[in-house]
Protein backbone atom coordinates (compact mmCIF):
# COMPACT_ATOMS: atom_id res chain seq x y z
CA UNK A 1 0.00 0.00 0.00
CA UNK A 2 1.08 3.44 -0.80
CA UNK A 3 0.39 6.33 1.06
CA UNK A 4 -1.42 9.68 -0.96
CA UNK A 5 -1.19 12.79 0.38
CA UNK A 6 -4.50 15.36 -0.55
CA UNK A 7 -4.05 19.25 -0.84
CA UNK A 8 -7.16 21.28 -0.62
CA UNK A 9 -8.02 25.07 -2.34
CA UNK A 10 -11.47 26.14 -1.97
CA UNK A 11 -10.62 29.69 -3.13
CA UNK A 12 -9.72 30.85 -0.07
CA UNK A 13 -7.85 28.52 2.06
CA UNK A 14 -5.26 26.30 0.76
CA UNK A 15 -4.59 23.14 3.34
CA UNK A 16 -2.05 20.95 2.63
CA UNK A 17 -2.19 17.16 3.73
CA UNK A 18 0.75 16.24 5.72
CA UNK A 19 -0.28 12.91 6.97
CA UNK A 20 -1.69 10.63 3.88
CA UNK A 21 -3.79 8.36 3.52
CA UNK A 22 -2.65 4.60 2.46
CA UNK A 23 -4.29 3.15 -0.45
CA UNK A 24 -3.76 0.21 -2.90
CA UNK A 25 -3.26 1.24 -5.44
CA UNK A 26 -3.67 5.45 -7.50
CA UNK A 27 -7.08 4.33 -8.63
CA UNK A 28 -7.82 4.37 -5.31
CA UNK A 29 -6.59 7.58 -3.92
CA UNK A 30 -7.89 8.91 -7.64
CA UNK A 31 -11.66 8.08 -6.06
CA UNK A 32 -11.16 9.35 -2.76
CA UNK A 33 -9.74 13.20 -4.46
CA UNK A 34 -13.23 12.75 -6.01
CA UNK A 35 -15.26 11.87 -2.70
CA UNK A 36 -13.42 15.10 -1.31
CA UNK A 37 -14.41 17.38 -3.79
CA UNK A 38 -17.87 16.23 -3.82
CA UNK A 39 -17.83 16.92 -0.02
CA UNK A 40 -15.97 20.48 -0.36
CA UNK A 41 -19.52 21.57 -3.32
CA UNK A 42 -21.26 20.38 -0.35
CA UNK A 43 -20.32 22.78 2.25
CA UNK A 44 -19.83 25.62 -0.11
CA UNK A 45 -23.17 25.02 -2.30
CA UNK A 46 -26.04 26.92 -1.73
CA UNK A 47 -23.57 29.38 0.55
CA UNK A 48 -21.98 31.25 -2.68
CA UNK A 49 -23.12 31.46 -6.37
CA UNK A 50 -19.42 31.34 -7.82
CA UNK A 51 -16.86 28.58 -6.12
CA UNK A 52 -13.33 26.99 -7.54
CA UNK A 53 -12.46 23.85 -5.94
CA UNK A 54 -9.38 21.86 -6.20
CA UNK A 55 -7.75 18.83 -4.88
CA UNK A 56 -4.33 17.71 -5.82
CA UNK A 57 -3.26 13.93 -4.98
CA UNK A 58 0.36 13.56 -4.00
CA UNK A 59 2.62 10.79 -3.59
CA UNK A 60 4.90 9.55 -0.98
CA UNK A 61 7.60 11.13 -3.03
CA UNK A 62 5.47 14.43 -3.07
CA UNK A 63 4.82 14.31 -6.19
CA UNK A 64 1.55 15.44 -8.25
CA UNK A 65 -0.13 12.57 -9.40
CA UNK A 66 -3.64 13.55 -9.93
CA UNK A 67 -5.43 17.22 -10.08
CA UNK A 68 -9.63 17.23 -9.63
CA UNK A 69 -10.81 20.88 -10.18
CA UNK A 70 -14.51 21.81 -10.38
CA UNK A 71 -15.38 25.79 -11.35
CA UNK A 72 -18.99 26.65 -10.60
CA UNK A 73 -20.37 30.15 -11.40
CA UNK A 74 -23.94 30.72 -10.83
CA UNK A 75 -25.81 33.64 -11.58
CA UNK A 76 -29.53 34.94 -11.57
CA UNK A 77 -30.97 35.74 -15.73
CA UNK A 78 -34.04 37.77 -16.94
CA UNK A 79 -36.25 39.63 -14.54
C-alpha cells in the first residue's frame, strides 16, 4: 500500500495534507480526491453562487499525481 497525500483550495484557504492516507493502489486515492471534492460543493453550495475547488493527490515522493478541479459560477438571468 502506498500512502497519498491530498491538498485542498477552496478559493480561499489552501490546506495541505501532511499525513496521507494509504491506499492500494492510485485508482484508489484517484476516487477518494473525487469523494473530497464532492464533499468540499457540499459545504460551499447553496452558501456562494461562484466557487473553484481543487484537490491535488500527492505521492509519498510528493509528487503530483492527480489534479480534480470543479469551477462553478452561478448567476440569476431575466427579470
Amino acid at each position: 500500500m502506498a500512502r497519498y497525500y491530498f491538498d485542498t483550495d477552496d478559493g480561499t484557504t489552501v490546506d495541505a495534507d501532511d499525513e496521507g492516507v494509504e491506499f492500494p493502489d492510485r485508482d484508489s486515492a484517484k476516487q477518494a480526491a473525487l469523494g473530497i471534492l464532492a464533499m468540499m460543493v457540499g459545504e460551499k453550495v447553496p452558501i456562494v453562487a461562484a466557487i473553484g475547488l481543487r484537490v491535488v493527490v500527492r505521492d509519498e515522493a510528493g509528487q503530483p499525481v492527480y489534479r480534480a478541479r470543479l469551477d462553478l459560477d452561478g448567476a440569476d438571468v431575466g427579470p
